[in-house]
Protein backbone atom coordinates (compact mmCIF):
# COMPACT_ATOMS: atom_id res chain seq x y z
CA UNK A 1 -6.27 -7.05 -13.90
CA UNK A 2 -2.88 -5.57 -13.64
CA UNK A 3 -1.21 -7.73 -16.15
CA UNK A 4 -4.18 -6.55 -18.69
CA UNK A 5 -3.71 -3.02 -17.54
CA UNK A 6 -0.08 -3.33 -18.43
CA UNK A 7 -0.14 -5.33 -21.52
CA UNK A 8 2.09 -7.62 -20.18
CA UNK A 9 2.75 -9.30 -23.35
CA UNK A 10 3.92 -6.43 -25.36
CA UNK A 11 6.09 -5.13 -22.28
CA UNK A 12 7.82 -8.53 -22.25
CA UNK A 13 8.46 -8.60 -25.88
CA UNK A 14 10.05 -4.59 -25.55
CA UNK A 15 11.56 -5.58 -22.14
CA UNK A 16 12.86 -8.84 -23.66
CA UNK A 17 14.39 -6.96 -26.46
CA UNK A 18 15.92 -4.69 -24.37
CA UNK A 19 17.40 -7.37 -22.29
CA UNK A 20 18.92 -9.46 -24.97
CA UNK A 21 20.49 -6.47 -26.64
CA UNK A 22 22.04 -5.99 -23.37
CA UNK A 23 23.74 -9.40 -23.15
CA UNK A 24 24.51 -9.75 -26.44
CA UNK A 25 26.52 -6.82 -26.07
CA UNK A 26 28.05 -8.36 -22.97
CA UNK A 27 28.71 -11.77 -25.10
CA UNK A 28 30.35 -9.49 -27.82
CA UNK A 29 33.02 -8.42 -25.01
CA UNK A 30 33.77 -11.13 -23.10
CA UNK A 31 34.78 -13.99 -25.05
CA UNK A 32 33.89 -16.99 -21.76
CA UNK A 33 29.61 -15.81 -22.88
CA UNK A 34 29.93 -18.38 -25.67
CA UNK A 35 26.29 -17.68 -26.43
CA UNK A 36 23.20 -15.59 -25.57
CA UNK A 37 19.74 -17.10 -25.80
CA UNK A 38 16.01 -17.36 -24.81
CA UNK A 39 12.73 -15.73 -25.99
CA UNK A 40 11.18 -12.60 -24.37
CA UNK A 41 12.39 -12.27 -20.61
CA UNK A 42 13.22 -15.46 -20.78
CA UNK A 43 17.16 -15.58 -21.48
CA UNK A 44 20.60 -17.15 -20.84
CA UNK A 45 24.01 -17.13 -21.28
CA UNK A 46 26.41 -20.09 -22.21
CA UNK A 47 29.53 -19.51 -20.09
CA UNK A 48 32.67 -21.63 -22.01
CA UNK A 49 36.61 -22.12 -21.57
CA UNK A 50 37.13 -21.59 -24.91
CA UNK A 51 34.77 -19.57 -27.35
CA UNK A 52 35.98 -21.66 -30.53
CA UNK A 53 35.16 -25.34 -28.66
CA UNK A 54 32.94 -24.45 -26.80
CA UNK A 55 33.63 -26.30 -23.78
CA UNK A 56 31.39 -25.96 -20.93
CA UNK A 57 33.11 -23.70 -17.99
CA UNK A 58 30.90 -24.30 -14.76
CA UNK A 59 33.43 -22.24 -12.95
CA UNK A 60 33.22 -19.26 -14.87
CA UNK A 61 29.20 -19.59 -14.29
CA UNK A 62 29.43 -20.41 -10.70
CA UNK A 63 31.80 -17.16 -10.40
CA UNK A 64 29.28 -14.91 -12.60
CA UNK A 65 26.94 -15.98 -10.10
CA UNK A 66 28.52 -15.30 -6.87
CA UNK A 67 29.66 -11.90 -8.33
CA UNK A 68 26.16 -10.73 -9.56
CA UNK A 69 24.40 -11.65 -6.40
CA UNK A 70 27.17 -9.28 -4.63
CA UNK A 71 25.97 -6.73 -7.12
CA UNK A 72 22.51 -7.56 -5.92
CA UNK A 73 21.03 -9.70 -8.79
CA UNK A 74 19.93 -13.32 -8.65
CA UNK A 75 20.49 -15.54 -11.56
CA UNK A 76 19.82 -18.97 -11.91
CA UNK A 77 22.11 -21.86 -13.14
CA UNK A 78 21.82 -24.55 -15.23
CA UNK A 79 22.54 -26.92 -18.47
CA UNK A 80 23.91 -30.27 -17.87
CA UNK A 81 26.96 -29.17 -16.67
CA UNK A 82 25.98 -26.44 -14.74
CA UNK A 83 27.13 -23.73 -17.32
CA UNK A 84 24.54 -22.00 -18.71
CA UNK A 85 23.30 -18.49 -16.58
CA UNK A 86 19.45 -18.09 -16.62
CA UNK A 87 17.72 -14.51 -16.53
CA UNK A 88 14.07 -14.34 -16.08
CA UNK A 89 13.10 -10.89 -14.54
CA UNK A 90 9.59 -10.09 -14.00
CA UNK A 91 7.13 -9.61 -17.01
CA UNK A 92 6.50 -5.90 -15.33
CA UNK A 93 10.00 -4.85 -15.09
CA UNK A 94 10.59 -1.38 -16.48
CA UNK A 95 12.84 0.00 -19.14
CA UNK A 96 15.06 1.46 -16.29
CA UNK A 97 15.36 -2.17 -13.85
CA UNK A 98 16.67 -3.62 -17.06
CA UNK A 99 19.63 -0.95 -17.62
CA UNK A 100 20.65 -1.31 -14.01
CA UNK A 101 20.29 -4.88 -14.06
CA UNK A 102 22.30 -4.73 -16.81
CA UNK A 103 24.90 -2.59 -15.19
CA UNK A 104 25.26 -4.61 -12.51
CA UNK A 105 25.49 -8.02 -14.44
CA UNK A 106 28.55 -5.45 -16.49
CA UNK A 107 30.07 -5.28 -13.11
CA UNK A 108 29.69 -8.88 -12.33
CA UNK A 109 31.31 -10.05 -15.41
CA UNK A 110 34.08 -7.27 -15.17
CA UNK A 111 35.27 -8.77 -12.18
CA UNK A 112 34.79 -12.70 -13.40
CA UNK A 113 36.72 -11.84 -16.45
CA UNK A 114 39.77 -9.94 -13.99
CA UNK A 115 39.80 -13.17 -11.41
């Protein structure tokens, strides 16, 4: 019922939207977020030593990680190196948990990218 009531479909696609603008924006500024990807709420971020190579950099995801949960946000980690930061908030998150999960995840890669 409450996912009908919601239209949690539609708010996943806006929410999703949202959420990848967000990162994209984060991948624009800090060159280790070799790429941004996913579908709807469903998203990730490529963490890598060196944005022209590519190179997988588990350590720069394992930091993001430890940073963002102090800033109170779990993420999950995978790819087959262990470099690739997943995001998949719930489908009835609202406009304003995504900016302040996105300010947070901000803060989280501020300090990764000072270490």
């Amino acid at each position: 019922e409450v996912m009908a009531r919601e239209d949690t479909p539609k708010r996943s696609n806006v929410r999703g939207t949202q959420l990848r603008k967000g990162l994209e924006e984060l991948g624009d500024r800090y060159a280790w977020i070799g790429e941004v990807r996913g579908m709807g709420l469903m998203q990730a971020l490529e963490l890598v030593k060196d944005p022209v190579t590519k190179k997988a950099s588990p350590s720069k995801a394992q930091a993001l990680l430890e940073a963002a949960k102090k800033e109170g946000v779990l993420l999950g980690l995978g790819g087959l190196e262990g470099h690739v930061i997943r995001l998949g908030p719930s489908m009835l998150i609202t406009e304003q948990e995504v900016v302040e999960g996105l300010e947070r995840i901000g803060r989280a890669c501020r300090v990764v990218d000072s270490a």
